[in-house]
N, C-alpha and C. Protein backbone atom coordinates (compact mmCIF):
# COMPACT_ATOMS: atom_id res chain seq x y z
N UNK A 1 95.58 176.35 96.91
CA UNK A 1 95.10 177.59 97.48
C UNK A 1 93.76 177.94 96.82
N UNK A 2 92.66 178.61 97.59
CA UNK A 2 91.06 179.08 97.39
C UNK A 2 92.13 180.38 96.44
N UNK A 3 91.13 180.69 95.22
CA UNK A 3 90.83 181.76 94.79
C UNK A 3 90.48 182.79 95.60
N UNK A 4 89.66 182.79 96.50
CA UNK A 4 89.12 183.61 97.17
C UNK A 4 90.57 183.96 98.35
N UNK A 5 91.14 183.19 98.40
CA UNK A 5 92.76 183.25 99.43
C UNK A 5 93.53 184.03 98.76
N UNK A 6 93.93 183.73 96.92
CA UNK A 6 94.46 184.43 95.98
C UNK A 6 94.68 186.35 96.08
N UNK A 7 93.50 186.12 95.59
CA UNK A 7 92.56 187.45 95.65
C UNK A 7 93.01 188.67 96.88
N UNK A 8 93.05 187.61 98.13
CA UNK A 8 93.36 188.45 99.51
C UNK A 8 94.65 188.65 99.43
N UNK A 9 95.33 188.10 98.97
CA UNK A 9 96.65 188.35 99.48
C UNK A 9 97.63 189.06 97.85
N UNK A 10 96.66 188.89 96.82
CA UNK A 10 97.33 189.81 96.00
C UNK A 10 96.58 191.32 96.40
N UNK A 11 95.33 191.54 96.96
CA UNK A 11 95.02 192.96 97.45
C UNK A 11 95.89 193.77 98.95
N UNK A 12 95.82 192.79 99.18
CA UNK A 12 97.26 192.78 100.42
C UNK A 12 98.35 193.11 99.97
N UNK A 13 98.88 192.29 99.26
CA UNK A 13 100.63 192.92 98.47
C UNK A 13 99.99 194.64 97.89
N UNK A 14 98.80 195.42 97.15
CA UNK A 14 98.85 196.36 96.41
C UNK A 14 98.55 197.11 97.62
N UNK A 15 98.07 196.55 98.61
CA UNK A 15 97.86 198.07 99.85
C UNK A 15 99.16 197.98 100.55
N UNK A 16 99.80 197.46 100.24
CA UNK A 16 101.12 197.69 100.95
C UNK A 16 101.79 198.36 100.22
N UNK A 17 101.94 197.96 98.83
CA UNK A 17 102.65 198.83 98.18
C UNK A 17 101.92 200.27 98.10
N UNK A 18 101.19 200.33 98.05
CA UNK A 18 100.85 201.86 98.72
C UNK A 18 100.78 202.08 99.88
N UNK A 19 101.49 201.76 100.86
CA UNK A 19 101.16 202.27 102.09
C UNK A 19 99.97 202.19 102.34
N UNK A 20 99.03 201.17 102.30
CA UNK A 20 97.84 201.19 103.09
C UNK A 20 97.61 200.50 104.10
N UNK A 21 96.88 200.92 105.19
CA UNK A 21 97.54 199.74 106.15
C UNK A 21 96.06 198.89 107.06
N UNK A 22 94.91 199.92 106.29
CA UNK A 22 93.70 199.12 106.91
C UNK A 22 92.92 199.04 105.72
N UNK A 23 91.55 198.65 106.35
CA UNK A 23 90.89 198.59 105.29
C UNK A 23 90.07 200.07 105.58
N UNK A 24 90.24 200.89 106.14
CA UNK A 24 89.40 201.92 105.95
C UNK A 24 90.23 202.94 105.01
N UNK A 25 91.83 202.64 104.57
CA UNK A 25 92.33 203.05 103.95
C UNK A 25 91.85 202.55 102.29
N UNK A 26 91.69 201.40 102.48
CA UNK A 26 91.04 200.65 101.26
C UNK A 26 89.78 201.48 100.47
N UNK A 27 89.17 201.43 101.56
CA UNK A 27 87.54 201.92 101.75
C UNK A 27 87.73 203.28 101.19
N UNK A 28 88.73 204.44 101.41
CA UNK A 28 88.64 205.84 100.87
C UNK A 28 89.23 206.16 99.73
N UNK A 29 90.27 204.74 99.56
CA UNK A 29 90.90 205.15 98.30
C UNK A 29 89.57 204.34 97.21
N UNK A 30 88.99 203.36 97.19
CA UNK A 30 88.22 202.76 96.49
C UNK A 30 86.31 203.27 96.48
N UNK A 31 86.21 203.64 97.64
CA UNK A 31 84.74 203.88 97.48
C UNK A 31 83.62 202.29 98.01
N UNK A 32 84.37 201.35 97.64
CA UNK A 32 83.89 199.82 97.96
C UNK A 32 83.19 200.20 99.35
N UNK A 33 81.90 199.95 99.71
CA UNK A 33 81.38 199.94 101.26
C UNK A 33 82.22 199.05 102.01
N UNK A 34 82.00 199.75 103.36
CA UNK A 34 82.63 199.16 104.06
C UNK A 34 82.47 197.51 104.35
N UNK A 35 81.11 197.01 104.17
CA UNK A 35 80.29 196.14 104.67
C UNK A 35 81.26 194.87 103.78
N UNK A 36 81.27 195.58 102.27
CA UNK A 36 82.22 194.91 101.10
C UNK A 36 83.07 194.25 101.72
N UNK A 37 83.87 195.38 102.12
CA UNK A 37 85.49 194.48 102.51
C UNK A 37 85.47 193.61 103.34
N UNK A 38 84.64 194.06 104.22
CA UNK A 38 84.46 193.46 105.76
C UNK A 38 84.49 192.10 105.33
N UNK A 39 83.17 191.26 104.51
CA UNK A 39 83.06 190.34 104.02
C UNK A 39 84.27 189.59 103.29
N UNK A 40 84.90 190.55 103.13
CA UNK A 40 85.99 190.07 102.09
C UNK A 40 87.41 189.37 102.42
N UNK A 41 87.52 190.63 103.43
CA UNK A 41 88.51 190.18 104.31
C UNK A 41 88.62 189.74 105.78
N UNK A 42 87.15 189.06 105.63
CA UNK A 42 86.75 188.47 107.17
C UNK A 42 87.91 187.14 106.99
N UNK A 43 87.76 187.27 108.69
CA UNK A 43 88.61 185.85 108.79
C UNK A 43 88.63 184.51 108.30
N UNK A 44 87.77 184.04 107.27
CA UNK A 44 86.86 183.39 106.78
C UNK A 44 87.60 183.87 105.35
N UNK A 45 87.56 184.76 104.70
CA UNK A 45 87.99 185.23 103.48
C UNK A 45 87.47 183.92 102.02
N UNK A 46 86.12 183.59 102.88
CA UNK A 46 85.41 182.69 101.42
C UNK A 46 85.16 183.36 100.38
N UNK A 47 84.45 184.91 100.40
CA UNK A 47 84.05 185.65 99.30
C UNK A 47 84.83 185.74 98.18
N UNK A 48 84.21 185.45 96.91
CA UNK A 48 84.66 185.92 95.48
C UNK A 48 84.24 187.28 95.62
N UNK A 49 85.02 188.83 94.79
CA UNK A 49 84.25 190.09 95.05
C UNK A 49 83.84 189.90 93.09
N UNK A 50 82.77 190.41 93.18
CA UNK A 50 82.22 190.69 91.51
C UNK A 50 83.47 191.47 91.18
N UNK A 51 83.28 191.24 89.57
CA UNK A 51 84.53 191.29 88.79
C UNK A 51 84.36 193.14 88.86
N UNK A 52 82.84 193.57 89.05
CA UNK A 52 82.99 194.98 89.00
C UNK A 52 83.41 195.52 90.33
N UNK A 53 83.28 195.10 91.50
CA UNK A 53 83.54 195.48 92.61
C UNK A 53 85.54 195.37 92.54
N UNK A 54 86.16 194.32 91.79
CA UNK A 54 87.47 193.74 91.89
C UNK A 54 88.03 194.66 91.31
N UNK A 55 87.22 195.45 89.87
CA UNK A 55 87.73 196.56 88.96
C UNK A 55 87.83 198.15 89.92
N UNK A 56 86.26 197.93 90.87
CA UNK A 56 86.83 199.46 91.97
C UNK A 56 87.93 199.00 92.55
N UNK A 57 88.41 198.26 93.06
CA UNK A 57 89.46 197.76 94.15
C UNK A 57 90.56 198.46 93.44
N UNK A 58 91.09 197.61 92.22
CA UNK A 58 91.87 197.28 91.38
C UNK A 58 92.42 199.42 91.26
N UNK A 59 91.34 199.97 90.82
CA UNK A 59 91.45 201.46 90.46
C UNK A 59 91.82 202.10 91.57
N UNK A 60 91.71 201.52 92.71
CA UNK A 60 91.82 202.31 94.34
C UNK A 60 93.15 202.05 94.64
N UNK A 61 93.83 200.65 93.82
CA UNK A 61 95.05 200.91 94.21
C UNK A 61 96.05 200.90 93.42
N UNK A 62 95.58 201.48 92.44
CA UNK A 62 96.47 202.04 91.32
C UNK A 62 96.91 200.26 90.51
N UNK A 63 96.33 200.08 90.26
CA UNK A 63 96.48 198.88 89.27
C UNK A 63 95.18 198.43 88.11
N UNK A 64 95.33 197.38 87.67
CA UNK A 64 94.56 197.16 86.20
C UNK A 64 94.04 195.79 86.60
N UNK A 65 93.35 194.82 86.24
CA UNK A 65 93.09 193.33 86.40
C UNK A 65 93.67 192.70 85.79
N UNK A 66 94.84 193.20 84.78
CA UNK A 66 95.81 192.38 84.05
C UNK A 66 96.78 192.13 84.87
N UNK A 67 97.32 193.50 85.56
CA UNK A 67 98.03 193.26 86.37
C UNK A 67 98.15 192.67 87.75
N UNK A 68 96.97 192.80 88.23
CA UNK A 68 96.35 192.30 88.99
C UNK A 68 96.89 190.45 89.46
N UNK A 69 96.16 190.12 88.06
CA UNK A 69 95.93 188.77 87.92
C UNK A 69 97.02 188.58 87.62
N UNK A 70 98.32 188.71 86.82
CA UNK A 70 99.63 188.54 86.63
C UNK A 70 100.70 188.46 87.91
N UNK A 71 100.12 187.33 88.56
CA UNK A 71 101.01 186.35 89.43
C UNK A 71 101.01 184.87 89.19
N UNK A 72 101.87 184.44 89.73
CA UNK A 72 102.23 182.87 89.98
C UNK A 72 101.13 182.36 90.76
N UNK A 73 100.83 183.45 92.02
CA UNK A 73 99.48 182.79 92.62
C UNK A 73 98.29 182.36 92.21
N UNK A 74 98.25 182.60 91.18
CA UNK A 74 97.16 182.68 90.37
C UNK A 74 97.03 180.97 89.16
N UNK A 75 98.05 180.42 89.25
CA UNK A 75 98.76 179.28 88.60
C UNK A 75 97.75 178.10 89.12
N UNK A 76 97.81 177.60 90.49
CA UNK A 76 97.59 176.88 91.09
C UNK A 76 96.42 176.92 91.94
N UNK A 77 95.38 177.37 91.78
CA UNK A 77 94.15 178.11 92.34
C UNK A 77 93.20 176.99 92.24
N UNK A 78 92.69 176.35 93.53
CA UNK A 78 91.25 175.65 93.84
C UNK A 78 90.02 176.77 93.79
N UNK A 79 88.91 176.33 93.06
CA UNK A 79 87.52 176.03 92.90
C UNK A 79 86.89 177.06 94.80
N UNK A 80 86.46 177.48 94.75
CA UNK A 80 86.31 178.46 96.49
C UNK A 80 85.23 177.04 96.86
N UNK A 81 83.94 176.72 95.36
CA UNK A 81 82.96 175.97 95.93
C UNK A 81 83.35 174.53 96.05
C-alpha cells in the first residue's frame, strides 16, 4: 500500500469517528483550504499532505500524529515515488 493510500484511509476512519461525512466537514473543522483536500482526496489520492498541514488535519479531528500514525497500516507502506 502507497503512503499516500495510508494517510487517506486513516483520515477516513477519524472523520467517521466523528461523524464527518464530507470533506467540507473536514474543511470547517480543520481550516485546511479547500483546494488542500481536494488534492488529497482526489481520486488519484497521490498527494503526501506536509507534516504541518497533517498536524491541522490531525487537530480538526481530535487526534495527535502519534496517534494518528499508530496503526498496522502504517507497517507495510510503499515509497508514493
Amino acid at each position: 500500500m502507497k503512503l499516500s493510500d495510508a494517510i487517506y484511509q486513516r483520515v477516513k476512519y477519524f472523520m467517521n469517528k466523528n461523524n464527518m461525512n464530507s470533506l467540507w466537514d473536514l474543511y470547517r473543522a480543520t481550516g485546511v483550504p479547500k483546494a488542500t483536500l481536494n488534492s488529497l482526496f482526489s481520486t488519484r489520492k497521490s498527494k503526501i499532505p506536509k507534516l504541518t498541514t497533517l498536524t491541522q488535519i490531525c487537530d480538526g479531528l481530535n487526534t495527535n500524529l502519534q496517534e494518528f500514525f499508530n496503526d498496522n497500516i502504517f507497517k507495510d507502506v510503499d515509497d508514493d515515488m
